[in-house]
Protein backbone atom coordinates (compact mmCIF):
# COMPACT_ATOMS: atom_id res chain seq x y z
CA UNK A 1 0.00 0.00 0.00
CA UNK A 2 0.93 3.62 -0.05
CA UNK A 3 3.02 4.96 2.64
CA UNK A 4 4.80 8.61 3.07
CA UNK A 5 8.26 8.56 2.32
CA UNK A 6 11.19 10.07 4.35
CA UNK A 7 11.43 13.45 3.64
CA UNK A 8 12.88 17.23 4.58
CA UNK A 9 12.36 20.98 3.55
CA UNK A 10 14.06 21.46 0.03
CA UNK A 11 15.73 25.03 1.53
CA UNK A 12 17.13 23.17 4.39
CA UNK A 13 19.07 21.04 2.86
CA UNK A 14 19.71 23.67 0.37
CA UNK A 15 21.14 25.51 2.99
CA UNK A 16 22.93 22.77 4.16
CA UNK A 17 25.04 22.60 1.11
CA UNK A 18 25.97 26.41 1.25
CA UNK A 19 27.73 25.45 4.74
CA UNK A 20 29.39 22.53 3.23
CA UNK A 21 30.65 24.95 0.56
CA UNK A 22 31.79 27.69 2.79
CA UNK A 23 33.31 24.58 5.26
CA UNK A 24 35.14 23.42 2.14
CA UNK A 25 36.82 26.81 1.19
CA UNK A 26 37.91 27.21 4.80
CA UNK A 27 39.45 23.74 4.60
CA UNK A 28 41.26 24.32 1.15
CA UNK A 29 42.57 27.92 3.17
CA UNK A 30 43.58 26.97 6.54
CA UNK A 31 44.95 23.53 6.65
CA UNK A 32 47.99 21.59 4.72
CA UNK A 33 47.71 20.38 1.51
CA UNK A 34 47.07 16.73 2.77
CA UNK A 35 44.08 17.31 4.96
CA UNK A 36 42.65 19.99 3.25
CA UNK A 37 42.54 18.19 0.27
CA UNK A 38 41.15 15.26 2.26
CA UNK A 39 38.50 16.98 3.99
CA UNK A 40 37.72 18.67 0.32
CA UNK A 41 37.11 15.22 -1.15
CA UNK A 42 34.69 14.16 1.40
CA UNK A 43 32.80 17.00 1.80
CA UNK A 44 32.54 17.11 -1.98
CA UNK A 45 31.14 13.25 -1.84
CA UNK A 46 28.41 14.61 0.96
CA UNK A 47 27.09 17.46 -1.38
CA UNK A 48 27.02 15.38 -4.27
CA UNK A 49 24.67 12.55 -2.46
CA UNK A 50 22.59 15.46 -1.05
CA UNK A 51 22.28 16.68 -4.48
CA UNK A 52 20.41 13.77 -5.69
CA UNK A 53 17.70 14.01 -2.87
CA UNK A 54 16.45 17.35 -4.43
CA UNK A 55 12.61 16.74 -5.97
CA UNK A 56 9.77 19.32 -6.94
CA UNK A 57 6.57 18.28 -6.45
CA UNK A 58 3.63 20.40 -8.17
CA UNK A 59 -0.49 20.73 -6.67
CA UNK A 60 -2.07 17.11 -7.12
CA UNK A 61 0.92 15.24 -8.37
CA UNK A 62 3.37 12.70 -6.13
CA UNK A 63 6.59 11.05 -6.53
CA UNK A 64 7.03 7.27 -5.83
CA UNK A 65 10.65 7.08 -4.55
CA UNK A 66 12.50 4.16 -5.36
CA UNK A 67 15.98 2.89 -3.35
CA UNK A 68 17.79 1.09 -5.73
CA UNK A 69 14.82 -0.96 -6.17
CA UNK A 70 12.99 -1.17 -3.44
CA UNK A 71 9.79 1.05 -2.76
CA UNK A 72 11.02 4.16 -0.08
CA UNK A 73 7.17 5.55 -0.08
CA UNK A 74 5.29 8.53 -1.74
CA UNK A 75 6.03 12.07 -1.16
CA UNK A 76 2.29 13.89 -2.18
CA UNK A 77 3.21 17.56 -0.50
CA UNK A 78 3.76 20.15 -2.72
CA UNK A 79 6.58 22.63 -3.12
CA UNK A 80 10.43 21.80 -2.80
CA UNK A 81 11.44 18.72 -0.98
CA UNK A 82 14.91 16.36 -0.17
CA UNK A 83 13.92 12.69 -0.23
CA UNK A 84 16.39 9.65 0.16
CA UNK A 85 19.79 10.25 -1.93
CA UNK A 86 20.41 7.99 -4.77
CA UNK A 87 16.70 7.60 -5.25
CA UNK A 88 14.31 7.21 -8.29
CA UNK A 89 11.13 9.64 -8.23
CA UNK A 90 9.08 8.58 -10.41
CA UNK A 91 6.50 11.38 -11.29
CA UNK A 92 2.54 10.21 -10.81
CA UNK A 93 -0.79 12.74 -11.39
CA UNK A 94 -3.35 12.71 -9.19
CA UNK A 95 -5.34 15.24 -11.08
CA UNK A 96 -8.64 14.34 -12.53
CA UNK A 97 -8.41 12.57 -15.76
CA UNK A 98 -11.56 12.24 -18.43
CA UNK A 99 -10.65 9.26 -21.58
CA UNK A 100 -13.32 8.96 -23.96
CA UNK A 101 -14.01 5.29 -25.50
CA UNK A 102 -14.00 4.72 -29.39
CA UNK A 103 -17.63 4.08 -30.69
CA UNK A 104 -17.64 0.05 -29.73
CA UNK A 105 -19.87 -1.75 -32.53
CA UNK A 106 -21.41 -4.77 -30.22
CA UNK A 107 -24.81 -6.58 -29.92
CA UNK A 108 -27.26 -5.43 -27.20
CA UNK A 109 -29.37 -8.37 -25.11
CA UNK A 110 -31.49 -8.70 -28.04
CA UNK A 111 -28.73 -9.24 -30.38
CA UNK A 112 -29.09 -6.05 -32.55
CA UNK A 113 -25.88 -4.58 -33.55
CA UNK A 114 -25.36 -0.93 -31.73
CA UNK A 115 -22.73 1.48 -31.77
CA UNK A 116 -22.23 2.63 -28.20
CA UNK A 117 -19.34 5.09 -26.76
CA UNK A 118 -18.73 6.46 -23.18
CA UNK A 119 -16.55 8.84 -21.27
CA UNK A 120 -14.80 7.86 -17.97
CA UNK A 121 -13.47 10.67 -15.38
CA UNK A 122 -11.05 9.19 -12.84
CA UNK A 123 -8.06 9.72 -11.05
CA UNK A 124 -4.97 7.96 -9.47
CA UNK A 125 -5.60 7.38 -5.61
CA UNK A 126 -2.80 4.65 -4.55
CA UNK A 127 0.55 6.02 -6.35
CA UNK A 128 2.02 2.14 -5.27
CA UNK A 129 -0.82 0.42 -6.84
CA UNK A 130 -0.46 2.74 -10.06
CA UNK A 131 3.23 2.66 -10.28
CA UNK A 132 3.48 -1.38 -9.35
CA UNK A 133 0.06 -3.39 -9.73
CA UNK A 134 0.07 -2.57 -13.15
CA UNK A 135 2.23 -1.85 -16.25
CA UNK A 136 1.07 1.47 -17.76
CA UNK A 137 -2.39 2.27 -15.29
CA UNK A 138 -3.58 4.69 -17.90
CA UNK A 139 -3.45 2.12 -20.64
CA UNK A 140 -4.94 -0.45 -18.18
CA UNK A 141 -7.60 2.35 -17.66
CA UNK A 142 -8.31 2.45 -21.60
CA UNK A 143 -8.74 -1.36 -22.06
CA UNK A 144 -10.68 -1.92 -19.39
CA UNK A 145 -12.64 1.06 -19.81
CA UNK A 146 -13.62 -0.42 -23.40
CA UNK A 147 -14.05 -4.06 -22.12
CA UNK A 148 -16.63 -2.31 -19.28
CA UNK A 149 -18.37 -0.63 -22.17
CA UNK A 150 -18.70 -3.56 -24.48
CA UNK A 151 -20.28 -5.82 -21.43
CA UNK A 152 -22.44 -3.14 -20.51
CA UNK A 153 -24.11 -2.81 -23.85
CA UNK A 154 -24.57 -7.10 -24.13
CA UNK A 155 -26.55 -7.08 -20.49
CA UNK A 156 -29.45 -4.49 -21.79
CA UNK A 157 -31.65 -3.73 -25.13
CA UNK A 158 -31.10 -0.78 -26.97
CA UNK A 159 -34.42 0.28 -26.33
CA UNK A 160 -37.31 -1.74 -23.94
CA UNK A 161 -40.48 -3.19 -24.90
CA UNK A 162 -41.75 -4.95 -21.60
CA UNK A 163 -42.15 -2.54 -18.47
CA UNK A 164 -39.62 -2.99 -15.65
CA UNK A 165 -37.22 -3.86 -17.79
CA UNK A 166 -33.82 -1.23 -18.34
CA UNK A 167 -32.48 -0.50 -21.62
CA UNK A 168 -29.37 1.42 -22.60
CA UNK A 169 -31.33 4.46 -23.43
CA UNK A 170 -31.68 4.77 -19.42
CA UNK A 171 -28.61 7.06 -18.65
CA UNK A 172 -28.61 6.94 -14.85
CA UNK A 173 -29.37 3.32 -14.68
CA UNK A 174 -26.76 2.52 -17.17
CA UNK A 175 -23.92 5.15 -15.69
CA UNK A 176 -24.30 3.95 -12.53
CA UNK A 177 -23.67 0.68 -13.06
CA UNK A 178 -20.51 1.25 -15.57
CA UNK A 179 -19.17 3.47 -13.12
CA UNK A 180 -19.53 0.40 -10.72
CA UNK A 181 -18.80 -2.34 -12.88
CA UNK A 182 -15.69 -0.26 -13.99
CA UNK A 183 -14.37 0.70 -10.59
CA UNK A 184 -14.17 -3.10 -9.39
CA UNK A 185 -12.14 -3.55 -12.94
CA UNK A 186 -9.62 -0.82 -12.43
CA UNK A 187 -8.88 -0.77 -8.58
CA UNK A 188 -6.15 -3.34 -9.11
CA UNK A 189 -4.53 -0.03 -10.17
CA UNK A 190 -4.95 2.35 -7.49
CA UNK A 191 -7.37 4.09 -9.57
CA UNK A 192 -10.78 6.07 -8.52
CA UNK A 193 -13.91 6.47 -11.10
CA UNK A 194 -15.69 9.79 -10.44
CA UNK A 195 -18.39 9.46 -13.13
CA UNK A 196 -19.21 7.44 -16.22
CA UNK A 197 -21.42 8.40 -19.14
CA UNK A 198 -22.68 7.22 -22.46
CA UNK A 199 -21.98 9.82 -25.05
CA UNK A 200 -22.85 8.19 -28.01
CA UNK A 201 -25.82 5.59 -28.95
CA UNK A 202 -27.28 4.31 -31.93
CA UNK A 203 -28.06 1.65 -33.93
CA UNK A 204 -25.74 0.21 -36.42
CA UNK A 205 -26.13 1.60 -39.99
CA UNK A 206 -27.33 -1.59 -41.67
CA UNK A 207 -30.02 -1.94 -39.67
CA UNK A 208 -30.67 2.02 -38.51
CA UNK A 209 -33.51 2.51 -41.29
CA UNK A 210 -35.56 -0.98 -40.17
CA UNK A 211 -35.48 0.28 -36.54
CA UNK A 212 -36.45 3.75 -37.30
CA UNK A 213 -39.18 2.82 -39.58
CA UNK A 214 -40.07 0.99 -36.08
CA UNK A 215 -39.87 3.28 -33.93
CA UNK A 216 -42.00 5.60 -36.25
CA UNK A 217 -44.84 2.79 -36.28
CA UNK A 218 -44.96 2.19 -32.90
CA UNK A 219 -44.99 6.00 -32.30
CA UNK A 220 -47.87 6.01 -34.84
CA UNK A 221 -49.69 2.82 -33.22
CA UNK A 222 -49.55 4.91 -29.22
CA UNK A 223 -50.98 7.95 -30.74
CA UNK A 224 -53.79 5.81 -32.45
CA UNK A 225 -54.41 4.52 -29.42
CA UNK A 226 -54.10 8.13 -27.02
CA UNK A 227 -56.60 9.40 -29.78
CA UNK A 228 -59.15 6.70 -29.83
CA UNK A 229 -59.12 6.53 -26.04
CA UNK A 230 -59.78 10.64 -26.15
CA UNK A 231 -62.42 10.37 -28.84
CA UNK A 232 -64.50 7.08 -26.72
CA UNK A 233 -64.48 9.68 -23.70
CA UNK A 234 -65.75 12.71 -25.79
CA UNK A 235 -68.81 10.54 -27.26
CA UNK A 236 -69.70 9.18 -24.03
CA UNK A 237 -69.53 12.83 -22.80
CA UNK A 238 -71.79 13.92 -25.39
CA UNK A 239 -74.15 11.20 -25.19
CA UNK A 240 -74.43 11.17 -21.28
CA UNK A 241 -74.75 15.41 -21.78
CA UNK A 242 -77.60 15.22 -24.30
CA UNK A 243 -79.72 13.01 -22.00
CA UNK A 244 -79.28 14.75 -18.96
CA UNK A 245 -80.26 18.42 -21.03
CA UNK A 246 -83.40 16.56 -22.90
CA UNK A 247 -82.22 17.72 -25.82
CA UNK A 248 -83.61 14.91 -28.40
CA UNK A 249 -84.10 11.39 -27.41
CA UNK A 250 -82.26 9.10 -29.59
CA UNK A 251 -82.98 4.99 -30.05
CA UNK A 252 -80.21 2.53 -30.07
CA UNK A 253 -79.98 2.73 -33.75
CA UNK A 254 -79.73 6.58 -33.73
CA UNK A 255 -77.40 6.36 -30.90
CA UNK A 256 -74.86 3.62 -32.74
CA UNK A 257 -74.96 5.81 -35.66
CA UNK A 258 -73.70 9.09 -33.62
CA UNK A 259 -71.12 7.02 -31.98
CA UNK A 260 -70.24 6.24 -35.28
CA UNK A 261 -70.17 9.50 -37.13
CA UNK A 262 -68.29 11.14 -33.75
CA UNK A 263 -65.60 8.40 -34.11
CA UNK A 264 -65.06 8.86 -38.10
CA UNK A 265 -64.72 12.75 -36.82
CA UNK A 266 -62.56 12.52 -34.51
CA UNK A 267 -59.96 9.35 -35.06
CA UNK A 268 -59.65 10.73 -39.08
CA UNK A 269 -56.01 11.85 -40.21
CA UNK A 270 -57.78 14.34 -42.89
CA UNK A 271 -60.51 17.45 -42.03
CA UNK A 272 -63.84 15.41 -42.24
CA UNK A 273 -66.01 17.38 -44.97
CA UNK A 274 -69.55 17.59 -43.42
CA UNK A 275 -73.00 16.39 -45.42
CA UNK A 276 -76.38 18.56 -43.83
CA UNK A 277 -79.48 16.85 -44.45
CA UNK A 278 -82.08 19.80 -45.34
CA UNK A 279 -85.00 17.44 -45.73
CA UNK A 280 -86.60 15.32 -48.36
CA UNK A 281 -88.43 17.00 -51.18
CA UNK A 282 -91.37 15.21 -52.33
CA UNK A 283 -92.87 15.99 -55.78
């Protein structure tokens, strides 16, 4: 797991070196050759190992230090820090990172083919899981962002038919369960998901004109049905109106006939041109 490294104030040591510089030219001054070139070497040898500890660590990025090898720990502060001499510091982002899938042609749970892409936000939260569980974590991130995406769109229909059942055209449902499906993939390598979403959906082209002409009759078929159920109400409106005013008194015949005529009127697609009986002329 991640652990803070070993670490001091960047300026301290830096001013450490300044009085190993100032103790060296005193040395070369004041003593004999010998031990003044001696004391020289060694004090050279000290600055040159604290020299190597110097690292610069910018907002929301770490460095995994490294001891010929072996993992030292993770400095996350920012600003200007001296870690372990002789050390690898690898630099790591923890900033918030959006990738973008390519559109994925696959076949949904009712084996039409669909072209389906998504966008994944995430970041790095375990530098040693990032830097060690895995070979390249963004790459890691990419592939199994892709193979989360293709699984995704085989578990639901593009569209649903029966109630209670989800379909991919359900963002929430669907996002949530990428982003959950997709955070048990990638936390192998130390890596958060803040938010997945589908940004692209459709059907595949060889089949896009069959399922729109499908969508358009069924879209047809529920407004047949919205209207008839509207027009059924308005006659038995009018019917139940007409009795309780007196207005004429109609048999069954008459009746069927007006339910008839009201139906034609209001279920046509065209403007119903009307016929007024004047009477009946005899000769």
């Amino acid at each position: 797991m991640e652990r803070r490294a070993f670490r001091v104030a960047g300026f301290a040591m830096l001013g450490v070196l300044v009085v190993i510089a100032v103790v060296i030219g005193v040395a070369l001054a004041t003593l004999e050759e010998g031990p003044a070139s001696l004391v020289a070497a060694v004090l050279a040898v000290v600055a040159a190992l604290i020299l190597t500890g110097f690292t610069v660590i910018n907002p929301n990025e770490a460095r995994v230090v490294q001891f010929f090898g072996r993992y030292v720990g993770t400095v996350t502060d920012a600003g200007f820090h001296w870690a372990v001499p002789l050390s690898t510091k690898r630099r790591i982002s923890r900033r918030v990172r959006n990738f973008e899938t390519d559109r994925l042609k696959v076949s949904d749970a009712d084996g039409n083919p669909v072209e389906i892409a998504a966008v994944v936000v995430w970041r790095v939260v375990d530098t040693f899981k990032a830097s060690f569980g895995v070979d390249d974590h963004i790459s890691y991130v990419a592939v199994q962002a892709e193979a989360a995406v293709r699984h995704l769109a085989t578990s639901y229909p593009y569209e649903s038919h029966d109630d209670g059942r989800a379909s991919l055209r359900e963002g929430n449902v669907v996002s949530e369960e990428l982003t959950a499906e997709l955070g048990e993939r990638i936390a192998l390598a130390g890596v958060e998901v803040l938010e997945s979403r589908i940004t692209h959906l459709a059907y595949a082209p060889e089949i896009a004109q069959a399922m729109l002409a499908r969508q358009q009759a069924s879209a047809i078929v529920g407004a047949r049905f919205k209207i008839v159920e509207g027009a059924v109400g308005m006659v038995q409106s009018a019917l139940e109106r007409l009795g309780q005013l007196q207005v004429v008194e109609l048999d069954e015949e008459r009746k069927a006939q007006m339910v008839a005529n009201l139906l034609v009127v209001l279920c046509g697609d065209r403007n119903v041109q009307p016929v007024v009986n004047t009477g009946t002329l005899y000769g």
